[in-house]
Structure formats: C-alpha cells, structure tokens
N, C-alpha and C. Protein backbone atom coordinates (compact mmCIF):
# COMPACT_ATOMS: atom_id res chain seq x y z
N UNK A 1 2.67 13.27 20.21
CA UNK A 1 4.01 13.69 19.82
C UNK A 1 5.04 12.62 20.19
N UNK A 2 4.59 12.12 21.25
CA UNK A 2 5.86 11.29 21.73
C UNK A 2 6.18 9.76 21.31
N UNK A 3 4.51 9.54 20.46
CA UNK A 3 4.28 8.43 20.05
C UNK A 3 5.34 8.58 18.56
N UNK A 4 4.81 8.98 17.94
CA UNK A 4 5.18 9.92 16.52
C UNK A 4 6.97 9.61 16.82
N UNK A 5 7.37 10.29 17.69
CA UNK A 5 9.30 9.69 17.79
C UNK A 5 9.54 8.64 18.10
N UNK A 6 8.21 7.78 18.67
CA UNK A 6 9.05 6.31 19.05
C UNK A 6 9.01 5.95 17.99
N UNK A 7 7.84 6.41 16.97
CA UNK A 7 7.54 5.36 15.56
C UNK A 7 9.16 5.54 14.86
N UNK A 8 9.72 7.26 14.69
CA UNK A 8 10.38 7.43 13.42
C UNK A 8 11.55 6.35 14.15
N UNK A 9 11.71 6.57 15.75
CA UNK A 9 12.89 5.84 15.99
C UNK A 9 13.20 4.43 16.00
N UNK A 10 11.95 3.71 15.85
CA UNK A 10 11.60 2.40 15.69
C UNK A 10 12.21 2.15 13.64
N UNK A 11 11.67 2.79 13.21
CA UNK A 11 12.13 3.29 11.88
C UNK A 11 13.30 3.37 11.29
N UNK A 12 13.74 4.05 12.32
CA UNK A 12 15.40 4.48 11.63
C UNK A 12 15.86 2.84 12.63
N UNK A 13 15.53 2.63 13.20
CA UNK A 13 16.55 1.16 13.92
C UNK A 13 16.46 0.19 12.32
N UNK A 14 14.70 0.15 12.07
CA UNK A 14 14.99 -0.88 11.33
C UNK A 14 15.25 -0.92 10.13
N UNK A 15 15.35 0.44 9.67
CA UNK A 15 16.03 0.67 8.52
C UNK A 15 17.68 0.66 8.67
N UNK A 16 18.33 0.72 9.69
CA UNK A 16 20.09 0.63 10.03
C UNK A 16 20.29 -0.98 10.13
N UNK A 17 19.60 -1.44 10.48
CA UNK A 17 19.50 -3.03 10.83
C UNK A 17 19.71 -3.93 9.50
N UNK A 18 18.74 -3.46 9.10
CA UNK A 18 18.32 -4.12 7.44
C UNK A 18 19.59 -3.76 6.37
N UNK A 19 20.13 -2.58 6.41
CA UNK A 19 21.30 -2.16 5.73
C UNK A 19 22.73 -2.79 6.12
N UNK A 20 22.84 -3.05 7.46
CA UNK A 20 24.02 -3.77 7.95
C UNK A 20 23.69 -5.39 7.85
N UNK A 21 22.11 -5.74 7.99
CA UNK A 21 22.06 -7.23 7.35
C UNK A 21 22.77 -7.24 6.18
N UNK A 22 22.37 -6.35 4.82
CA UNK A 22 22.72 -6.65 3.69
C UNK A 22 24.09 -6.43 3.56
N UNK A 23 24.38 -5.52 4.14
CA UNK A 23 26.21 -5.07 4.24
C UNK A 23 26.79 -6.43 4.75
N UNK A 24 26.74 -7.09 5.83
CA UNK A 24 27.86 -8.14 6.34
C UNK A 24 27.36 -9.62 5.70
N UNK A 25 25.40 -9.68 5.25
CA UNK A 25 24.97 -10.88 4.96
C UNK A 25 26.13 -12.04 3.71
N UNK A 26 26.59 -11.21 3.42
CA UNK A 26 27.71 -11.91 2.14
C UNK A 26 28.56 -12.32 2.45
N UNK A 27 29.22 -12.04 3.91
CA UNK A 27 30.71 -12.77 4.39
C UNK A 27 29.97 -13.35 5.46
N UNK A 28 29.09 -13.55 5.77
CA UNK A 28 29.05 -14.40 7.18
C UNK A 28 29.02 -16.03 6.47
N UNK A 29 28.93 -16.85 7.33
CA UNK A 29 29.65 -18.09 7.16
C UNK A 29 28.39 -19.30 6.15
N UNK A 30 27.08 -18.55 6.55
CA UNK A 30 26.02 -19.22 5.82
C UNK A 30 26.29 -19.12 4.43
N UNK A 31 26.39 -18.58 3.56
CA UNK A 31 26.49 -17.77 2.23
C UNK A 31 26.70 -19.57 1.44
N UNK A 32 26.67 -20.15 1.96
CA UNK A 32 26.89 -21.64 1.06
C UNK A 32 25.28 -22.01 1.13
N UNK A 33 24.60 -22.12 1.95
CA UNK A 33 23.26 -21.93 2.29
C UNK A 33 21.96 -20.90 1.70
N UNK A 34 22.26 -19.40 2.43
CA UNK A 34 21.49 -18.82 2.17
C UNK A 34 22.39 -17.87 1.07
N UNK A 35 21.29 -17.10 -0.18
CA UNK A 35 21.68 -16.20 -0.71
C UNK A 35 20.90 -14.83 -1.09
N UNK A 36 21.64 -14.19 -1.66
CA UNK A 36 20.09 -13.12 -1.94
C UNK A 36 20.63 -12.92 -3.54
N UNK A 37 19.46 -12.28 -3.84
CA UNK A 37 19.34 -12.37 -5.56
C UNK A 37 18.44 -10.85 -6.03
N UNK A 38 18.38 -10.52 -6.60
CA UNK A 38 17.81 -9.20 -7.57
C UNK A 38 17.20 -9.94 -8.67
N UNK A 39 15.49 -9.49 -8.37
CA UNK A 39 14.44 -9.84 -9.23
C UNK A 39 14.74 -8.87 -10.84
N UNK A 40 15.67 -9.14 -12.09
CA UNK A 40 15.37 -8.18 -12.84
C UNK A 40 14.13 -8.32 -13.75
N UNK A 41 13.53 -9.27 -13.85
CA UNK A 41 12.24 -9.11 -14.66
C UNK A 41 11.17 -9.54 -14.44
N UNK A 42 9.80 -9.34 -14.94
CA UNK A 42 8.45 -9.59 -14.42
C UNK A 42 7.87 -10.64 -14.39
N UNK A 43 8.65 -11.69 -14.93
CA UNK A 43 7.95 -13.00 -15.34
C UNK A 43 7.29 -13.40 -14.04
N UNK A 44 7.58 -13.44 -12.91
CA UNK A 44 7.24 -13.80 -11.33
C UNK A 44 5.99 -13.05 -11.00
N UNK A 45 5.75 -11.75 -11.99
CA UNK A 45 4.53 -10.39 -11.46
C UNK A 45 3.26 -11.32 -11.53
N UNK A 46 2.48 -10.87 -10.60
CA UNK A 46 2.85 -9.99 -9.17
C UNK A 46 3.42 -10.67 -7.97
N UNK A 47 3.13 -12.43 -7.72
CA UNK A 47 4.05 -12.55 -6.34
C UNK A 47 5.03 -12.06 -6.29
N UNK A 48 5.95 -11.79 -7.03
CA UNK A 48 7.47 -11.47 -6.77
C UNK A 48 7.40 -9.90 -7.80
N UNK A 49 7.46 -8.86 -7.58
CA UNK A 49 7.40 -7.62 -8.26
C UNK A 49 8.96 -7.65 -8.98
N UNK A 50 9.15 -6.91 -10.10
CA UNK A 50 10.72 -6.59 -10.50
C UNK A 50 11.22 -5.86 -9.48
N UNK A 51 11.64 -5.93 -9.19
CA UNK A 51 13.18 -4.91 -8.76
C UNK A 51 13.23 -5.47 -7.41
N UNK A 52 12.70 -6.60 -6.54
CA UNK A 52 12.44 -7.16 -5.64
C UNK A 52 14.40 -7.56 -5.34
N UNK A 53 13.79 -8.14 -3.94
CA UNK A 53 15.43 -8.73 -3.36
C UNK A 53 14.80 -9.87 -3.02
N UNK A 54 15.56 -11.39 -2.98
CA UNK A 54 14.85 -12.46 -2.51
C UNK A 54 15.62 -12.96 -1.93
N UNK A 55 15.69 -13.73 -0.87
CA UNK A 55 16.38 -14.46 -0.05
C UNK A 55 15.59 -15.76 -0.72
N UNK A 56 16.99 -16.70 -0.89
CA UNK A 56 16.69 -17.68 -0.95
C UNK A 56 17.37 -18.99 -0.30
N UNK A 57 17.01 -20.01 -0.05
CA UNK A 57 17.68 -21.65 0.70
C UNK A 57 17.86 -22.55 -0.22
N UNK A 58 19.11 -23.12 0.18
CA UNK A 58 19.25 -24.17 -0.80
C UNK A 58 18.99 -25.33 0.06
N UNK A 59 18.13 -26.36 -0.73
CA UNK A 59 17.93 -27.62 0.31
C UNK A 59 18.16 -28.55 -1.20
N UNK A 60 18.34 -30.02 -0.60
CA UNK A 60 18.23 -30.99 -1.12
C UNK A 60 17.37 -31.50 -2.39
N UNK A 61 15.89 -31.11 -1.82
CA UNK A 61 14.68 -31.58 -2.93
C UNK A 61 13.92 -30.26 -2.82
N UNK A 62 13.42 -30.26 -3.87
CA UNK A 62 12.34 -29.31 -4.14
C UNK A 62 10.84 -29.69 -4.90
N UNK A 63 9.99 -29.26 -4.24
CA UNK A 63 8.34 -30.02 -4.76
C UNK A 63 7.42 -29.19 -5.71
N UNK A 64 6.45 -29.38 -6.33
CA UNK A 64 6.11 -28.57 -7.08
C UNK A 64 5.18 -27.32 -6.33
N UNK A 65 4.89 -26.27 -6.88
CA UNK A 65 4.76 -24.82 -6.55
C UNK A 65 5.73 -24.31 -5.48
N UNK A 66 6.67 -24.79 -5.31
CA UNK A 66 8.25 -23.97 -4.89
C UNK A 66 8.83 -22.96 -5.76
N UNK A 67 9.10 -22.23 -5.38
CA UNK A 67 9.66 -21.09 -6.23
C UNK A 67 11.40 -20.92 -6.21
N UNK A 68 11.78 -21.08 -7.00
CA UNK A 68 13.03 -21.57 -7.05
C UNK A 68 14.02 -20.21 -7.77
N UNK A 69 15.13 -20.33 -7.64
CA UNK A 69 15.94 -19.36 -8.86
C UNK A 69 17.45 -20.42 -8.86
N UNK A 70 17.09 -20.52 -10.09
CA UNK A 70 18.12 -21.69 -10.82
C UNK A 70 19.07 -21.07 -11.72
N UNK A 71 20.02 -21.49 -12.40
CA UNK A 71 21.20 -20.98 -12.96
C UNK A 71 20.79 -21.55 -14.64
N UNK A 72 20.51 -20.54 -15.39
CA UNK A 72 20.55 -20.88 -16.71
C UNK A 72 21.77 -20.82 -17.54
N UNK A 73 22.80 -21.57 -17.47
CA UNK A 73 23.74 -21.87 -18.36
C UNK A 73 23.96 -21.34 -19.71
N UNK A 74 23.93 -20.38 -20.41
CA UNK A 74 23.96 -19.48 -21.37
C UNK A 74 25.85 -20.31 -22.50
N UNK A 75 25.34 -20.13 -23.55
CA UNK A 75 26.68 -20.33 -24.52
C UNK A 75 27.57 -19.40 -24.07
N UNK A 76 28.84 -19.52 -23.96
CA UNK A 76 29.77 -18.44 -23.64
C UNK A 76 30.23 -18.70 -22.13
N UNK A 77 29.99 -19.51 -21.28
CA UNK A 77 29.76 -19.85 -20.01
C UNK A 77 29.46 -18.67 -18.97
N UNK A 78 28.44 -17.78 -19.26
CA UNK A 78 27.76 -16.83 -18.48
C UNK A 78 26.46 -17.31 -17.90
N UNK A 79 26.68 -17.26 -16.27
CA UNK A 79 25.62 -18.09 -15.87
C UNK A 79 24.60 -16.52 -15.61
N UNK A 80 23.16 -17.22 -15.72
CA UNK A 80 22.12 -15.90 -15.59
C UNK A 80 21.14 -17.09 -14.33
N UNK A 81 20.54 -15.93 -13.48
CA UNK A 81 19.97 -16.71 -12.73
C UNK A 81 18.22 -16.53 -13.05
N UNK A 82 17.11 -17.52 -12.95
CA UNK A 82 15.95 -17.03 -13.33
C UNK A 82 15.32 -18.10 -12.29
N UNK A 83 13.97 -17.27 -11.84
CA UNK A 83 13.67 -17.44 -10.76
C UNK A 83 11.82 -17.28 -11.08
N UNK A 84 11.67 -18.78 -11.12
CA UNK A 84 10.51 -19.36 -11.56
C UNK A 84 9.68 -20.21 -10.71
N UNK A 85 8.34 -21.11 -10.66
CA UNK A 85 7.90 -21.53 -9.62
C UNK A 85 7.59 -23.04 -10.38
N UNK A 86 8.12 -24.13 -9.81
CA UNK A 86 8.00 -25.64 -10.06
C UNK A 86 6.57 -26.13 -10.44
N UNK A 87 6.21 -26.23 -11.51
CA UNK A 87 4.84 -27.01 -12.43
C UNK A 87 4.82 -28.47 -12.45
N UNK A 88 6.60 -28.90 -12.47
CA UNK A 88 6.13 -30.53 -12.89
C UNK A 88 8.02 -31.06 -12.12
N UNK A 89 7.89 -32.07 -11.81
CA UNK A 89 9.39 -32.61 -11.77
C UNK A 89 9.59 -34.21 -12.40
N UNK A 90 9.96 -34.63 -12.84
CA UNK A 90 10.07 -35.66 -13.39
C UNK A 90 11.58 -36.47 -13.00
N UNK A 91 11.45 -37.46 -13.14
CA UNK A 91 12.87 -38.51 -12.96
C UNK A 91 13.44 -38.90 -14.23
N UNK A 92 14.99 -38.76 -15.01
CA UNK A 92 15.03 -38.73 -16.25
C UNK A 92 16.77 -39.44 -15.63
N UNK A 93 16.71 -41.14 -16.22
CA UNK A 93 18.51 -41.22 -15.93
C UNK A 93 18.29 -41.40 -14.16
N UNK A 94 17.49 -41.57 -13.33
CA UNK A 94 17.96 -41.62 -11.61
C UNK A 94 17.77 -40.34 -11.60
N UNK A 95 18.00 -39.06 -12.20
CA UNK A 95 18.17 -37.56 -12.09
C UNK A 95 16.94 -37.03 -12.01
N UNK A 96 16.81 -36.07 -10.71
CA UNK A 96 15.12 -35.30 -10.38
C UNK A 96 15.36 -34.01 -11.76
N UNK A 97 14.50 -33.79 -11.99
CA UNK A 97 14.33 -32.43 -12.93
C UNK A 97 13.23 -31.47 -12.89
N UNK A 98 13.12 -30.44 -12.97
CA UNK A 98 11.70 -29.83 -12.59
C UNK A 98 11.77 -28.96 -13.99
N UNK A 99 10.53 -28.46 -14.16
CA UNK A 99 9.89 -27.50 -15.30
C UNK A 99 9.38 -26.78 -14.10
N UNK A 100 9.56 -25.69 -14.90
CA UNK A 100 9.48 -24.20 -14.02
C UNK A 100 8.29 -23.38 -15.26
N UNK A 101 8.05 -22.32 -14.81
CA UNK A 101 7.29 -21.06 -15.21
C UNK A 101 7.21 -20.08 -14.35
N UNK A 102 7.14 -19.01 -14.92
CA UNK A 102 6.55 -17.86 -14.25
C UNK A 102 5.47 -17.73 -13.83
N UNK A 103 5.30 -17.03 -13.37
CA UNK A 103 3.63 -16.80 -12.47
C UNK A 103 3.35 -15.78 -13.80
N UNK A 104 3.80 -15.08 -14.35
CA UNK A 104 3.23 -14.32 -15.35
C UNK A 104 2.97 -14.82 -17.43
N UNK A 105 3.94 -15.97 -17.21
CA UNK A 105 3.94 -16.43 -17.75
C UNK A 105 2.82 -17.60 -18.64
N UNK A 106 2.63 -17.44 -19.80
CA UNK A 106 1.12 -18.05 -20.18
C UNK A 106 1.75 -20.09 -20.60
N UNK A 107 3.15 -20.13 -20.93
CA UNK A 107 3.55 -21.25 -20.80
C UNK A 107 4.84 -21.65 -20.26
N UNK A 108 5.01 -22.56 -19.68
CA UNK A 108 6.16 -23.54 -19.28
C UNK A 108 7.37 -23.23 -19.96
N UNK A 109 8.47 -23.28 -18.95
CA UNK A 109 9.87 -23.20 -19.80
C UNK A 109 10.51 -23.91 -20.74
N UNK A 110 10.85 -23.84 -21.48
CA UNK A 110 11.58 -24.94 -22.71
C UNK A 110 11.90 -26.05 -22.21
N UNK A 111 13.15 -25.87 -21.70
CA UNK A 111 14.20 -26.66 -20.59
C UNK A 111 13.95 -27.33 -19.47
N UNK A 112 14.17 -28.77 -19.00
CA UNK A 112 14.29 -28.53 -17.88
C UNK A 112 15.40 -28.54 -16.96
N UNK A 113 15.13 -28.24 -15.46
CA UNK A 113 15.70 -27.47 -14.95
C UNK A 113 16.95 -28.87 -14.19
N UNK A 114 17.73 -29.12 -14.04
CA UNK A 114 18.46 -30.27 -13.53
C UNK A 114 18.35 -29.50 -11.93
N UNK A 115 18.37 -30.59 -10.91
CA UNK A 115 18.59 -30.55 -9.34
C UNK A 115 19.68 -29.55 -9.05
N UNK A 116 20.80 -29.88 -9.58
CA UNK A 116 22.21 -29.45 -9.51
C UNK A 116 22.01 -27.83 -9.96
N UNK A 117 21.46 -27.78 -10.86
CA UNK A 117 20.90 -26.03 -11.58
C UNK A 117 20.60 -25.08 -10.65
N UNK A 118 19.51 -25.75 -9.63
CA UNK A 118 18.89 -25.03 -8.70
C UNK A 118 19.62 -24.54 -7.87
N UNK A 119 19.54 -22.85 -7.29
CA UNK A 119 19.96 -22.39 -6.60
C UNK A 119 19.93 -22.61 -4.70
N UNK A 120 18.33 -22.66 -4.99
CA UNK A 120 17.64 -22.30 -3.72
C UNK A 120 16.04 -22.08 -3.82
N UNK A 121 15.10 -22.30 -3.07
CA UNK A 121 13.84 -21.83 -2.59
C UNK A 121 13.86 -20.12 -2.48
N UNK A 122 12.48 -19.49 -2.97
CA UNK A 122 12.70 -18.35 -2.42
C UNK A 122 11.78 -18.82 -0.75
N UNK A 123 12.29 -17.70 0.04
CA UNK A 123 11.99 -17.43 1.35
C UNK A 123 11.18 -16.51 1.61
N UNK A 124 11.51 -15.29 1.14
CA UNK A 124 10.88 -14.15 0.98
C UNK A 124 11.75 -13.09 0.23
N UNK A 125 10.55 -12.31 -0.02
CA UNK A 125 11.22 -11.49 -0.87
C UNK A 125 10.90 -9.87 -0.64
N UNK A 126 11.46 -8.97 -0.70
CA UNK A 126 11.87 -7.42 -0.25
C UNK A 126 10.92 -6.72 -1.76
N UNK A 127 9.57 -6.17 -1.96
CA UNK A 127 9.08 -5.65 -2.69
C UNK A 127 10.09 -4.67 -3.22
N UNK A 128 10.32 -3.91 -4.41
CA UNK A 128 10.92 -2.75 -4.87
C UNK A 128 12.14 -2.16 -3.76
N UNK A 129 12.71 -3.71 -3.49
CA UNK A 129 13.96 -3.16 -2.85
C UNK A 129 15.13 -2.73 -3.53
N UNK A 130 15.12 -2.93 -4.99
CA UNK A 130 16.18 -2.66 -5.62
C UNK A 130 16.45 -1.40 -5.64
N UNK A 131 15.21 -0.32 -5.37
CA UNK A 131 15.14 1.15 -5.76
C UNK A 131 15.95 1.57 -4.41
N UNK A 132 16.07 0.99 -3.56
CA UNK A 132 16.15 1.86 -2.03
C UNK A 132 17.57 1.16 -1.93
N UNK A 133 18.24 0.03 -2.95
CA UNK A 133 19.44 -0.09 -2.79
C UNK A 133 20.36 0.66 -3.17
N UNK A 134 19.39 1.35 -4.49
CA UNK A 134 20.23 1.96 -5.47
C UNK A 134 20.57 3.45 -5.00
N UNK A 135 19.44 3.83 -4.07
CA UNK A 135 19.33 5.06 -3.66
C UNK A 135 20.16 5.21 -2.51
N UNK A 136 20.41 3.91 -1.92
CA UNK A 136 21.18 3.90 -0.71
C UNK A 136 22.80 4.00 -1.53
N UNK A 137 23.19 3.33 -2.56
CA UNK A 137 24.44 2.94 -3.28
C UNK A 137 24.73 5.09 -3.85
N UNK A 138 24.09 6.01 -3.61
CA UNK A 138 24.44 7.38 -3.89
C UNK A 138 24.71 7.81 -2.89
N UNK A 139 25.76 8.68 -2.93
CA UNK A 139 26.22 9.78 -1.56
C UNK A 139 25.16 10.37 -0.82
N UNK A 140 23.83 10.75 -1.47
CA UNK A 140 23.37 11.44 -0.65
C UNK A 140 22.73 10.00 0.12
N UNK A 141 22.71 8.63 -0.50
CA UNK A 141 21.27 7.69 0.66
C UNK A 141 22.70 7.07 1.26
N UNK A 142 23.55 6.92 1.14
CA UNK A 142 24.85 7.06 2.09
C UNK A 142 24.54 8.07 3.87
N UNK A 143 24.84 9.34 2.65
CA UNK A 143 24.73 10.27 4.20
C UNK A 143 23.43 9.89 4.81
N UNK A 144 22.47 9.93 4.42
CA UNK A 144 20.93 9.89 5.06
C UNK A 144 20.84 8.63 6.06
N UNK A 145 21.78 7.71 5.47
CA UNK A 145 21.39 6.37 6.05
C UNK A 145 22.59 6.35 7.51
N UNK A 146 23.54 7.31 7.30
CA UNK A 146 24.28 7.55 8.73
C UNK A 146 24.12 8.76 9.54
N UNK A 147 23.48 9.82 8.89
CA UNK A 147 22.62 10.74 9.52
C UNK A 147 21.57 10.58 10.56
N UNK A 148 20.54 10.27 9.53
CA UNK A 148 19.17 9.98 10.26
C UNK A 148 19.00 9.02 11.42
N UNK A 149 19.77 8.40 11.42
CA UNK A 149 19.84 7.52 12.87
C UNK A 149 20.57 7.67 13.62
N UNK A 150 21.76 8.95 13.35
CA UNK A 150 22.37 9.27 14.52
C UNK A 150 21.88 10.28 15.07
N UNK A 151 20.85 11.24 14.30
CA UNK A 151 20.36 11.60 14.98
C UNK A 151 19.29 11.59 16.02
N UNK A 152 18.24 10.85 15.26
CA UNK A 152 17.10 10.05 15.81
C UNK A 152 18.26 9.45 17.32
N UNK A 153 19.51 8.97 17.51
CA UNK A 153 20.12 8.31 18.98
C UNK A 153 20.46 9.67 19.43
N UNK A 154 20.45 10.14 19.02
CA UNK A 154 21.38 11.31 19.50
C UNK A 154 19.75 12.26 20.32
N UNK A 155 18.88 12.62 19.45
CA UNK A 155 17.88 13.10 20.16
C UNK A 155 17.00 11.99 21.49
N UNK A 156 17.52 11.07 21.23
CA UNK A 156 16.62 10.02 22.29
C UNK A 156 17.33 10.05 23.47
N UNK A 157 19.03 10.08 23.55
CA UNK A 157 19.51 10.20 23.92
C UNK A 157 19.30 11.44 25.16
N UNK A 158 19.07 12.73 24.27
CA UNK A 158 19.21 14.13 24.64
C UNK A 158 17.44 14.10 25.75
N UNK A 159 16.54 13.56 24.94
CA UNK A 159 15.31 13.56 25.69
C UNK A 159 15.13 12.81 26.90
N UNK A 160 16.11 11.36 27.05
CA UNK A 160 15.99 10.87 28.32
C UNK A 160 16.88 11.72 29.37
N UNK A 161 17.84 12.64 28.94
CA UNK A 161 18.45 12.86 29.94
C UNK A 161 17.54 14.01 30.73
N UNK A 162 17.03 15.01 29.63
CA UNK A 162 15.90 15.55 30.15
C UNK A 162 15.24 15.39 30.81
N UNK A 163 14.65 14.00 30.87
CA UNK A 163 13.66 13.55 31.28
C UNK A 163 14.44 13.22 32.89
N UNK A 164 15.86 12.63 32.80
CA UNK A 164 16.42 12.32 34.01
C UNK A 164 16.67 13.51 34.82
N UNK A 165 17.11 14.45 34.48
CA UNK A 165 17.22 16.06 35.23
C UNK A 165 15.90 16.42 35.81
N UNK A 166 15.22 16.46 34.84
CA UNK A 166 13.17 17.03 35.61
C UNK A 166 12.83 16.26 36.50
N UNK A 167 12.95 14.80 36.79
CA UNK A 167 12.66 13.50 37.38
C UNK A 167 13.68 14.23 39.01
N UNK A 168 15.14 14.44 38.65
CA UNK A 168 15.64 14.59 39.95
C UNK A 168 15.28 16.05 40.64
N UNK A 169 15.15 17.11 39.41
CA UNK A 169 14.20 18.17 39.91
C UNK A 169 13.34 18.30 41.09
N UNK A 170 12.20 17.63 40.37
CA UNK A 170 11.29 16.86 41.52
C UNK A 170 10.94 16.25 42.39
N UNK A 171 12.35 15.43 42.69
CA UNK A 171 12.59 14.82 43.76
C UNK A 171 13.31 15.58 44.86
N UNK A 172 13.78 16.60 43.92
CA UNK A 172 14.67 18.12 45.15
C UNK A 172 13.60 18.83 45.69
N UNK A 173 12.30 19.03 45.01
CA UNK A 173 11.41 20.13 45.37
C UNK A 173 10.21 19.33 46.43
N UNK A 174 10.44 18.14 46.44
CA UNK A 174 9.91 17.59 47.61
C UNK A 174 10.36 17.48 48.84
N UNK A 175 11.50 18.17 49.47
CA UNK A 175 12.14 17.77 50.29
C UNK A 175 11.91 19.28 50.95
C-alpha cells in the first residue's frame, strides 16, 4: 500500500513538473537555442509518432542521419515547419545544404534544405504528447492537473504528520 502512494506521488510530481516545464519553457532566456515543435504528420513514423512534442537544438552544422525540423518557405510567406532526417548534404556556392526524408518516406525531398532553413536537431521527443496537451488545454485536464497533486501533497502531508504523532505516542508510553 505504501509503495503504491509513493508511486502515484512520484507521478503526480512528474506530471506537475513537466506541465510547468512546458508552461514557462517559452519565456526563459534559451528559446533562441532550444525549441519545441508539434509532430503533425507521419512522415517520421515510427521514430517520431504524429502527435509527438520534440525538443529540438539549434547548432551550427548538421551531419547526415540527424533529424532536423527546418522551415519550408511556402508562397504567401507562411513558414511550415517539417521535420525530416539528413540523407545527403552537399556544398553548392560555399553554402552547406542537406536533403532530408522521412523515415516513412519511400523517397527524398524535392528541395534542398539551405543551413539557414534549419531549425534545430531533434533531442527527443514526447510520444502522443499532443493528446495530453490537448486534454490538459480543457477545464476539466486544467482542474485535474491542480487537483491531483494537491492532493496527492496534501495527503503526504496529512500521513507524515500521523506518522509524527504515533512516533511521539510511543515515545510517551515508554516512559
């Protein structure tokens, strides 16, 4: 039994943790650096599932089988981001360039991808986190997500003191 509450409370920490990462991760001072991104389609299946969250780094160079999410430049100046894994890079003009594909994908992208395009490396990525954002983004995974861990503190709370009263109990009935 007692194991069983450390788990849920281990649980609810790191589910409050992970929610206030994503809550403040956008204003803290890295955000020129690191970013996060929403997997919307399968081309990546299965390393990277749809509805995934990815953290990604932006560095300097990138080598081939890096997995990247780069900015596809669309007519209309709407940038879309797509997030593919490096097959080939070539030098074109002094300028690095990479060809990308999907992991699901049976060929190579049209385009290639310019240095400057690239977003970032993925780092890792959050399986079917989009569902538990979305569920969190409704009133009720709102309440649940400030509920359940106040209570889970609130009962841990209530059990050590218990535990502190019986403890001095016992130390009265020895005397």
């Amino acid at each position: 039994m007692r194991l069983k509450f450390k788990i849920k409370n281990l649980v609810a920490y790191i589910l409050f943790t992970l929610v206030v990462a994503f809550v403040l991760f956008p204003v803290l001072p890295f955000e020129d650096i690191y970013d996060l991104k929403l997997v919307t389609a399968g081309s990546m299946e299965p390393t990277i599932p749809q509805g995934s969250v990815i953290l990604i780094y932006q560095k300097d160079d990138y080598e081939i089988g890096d997995i990247v999410t780069f900015s596809n430049d669309l007519k209309g100046g709407n940038d879309t981001y797509v997030t593919h894994r490096i097959v080939r890079t070539t030098v074109n003009s002094g300028e690095k360039q990479y060809t990308t594909r999907g992991d699901a994908n049976e060929y190579s992208d049209f385009d290639s991808i310019v240095g400057e395009n690239v977003k970032g490396k993925v780092l890792f990525h959050i399986p079917y986190a989009h569902s538990v954002l979305e569920f969190i983004k409704k009133p009720i995974g709102i309440s649940l997500l400030i509920v359940l861990p106040t209570i889970f503190i609130i009962a841990d709370f209530i059990r050590n003191r218990r535990q502190a009263v019986k403890e001095s109990d016992d130390e009265g009935e020895g005397l």
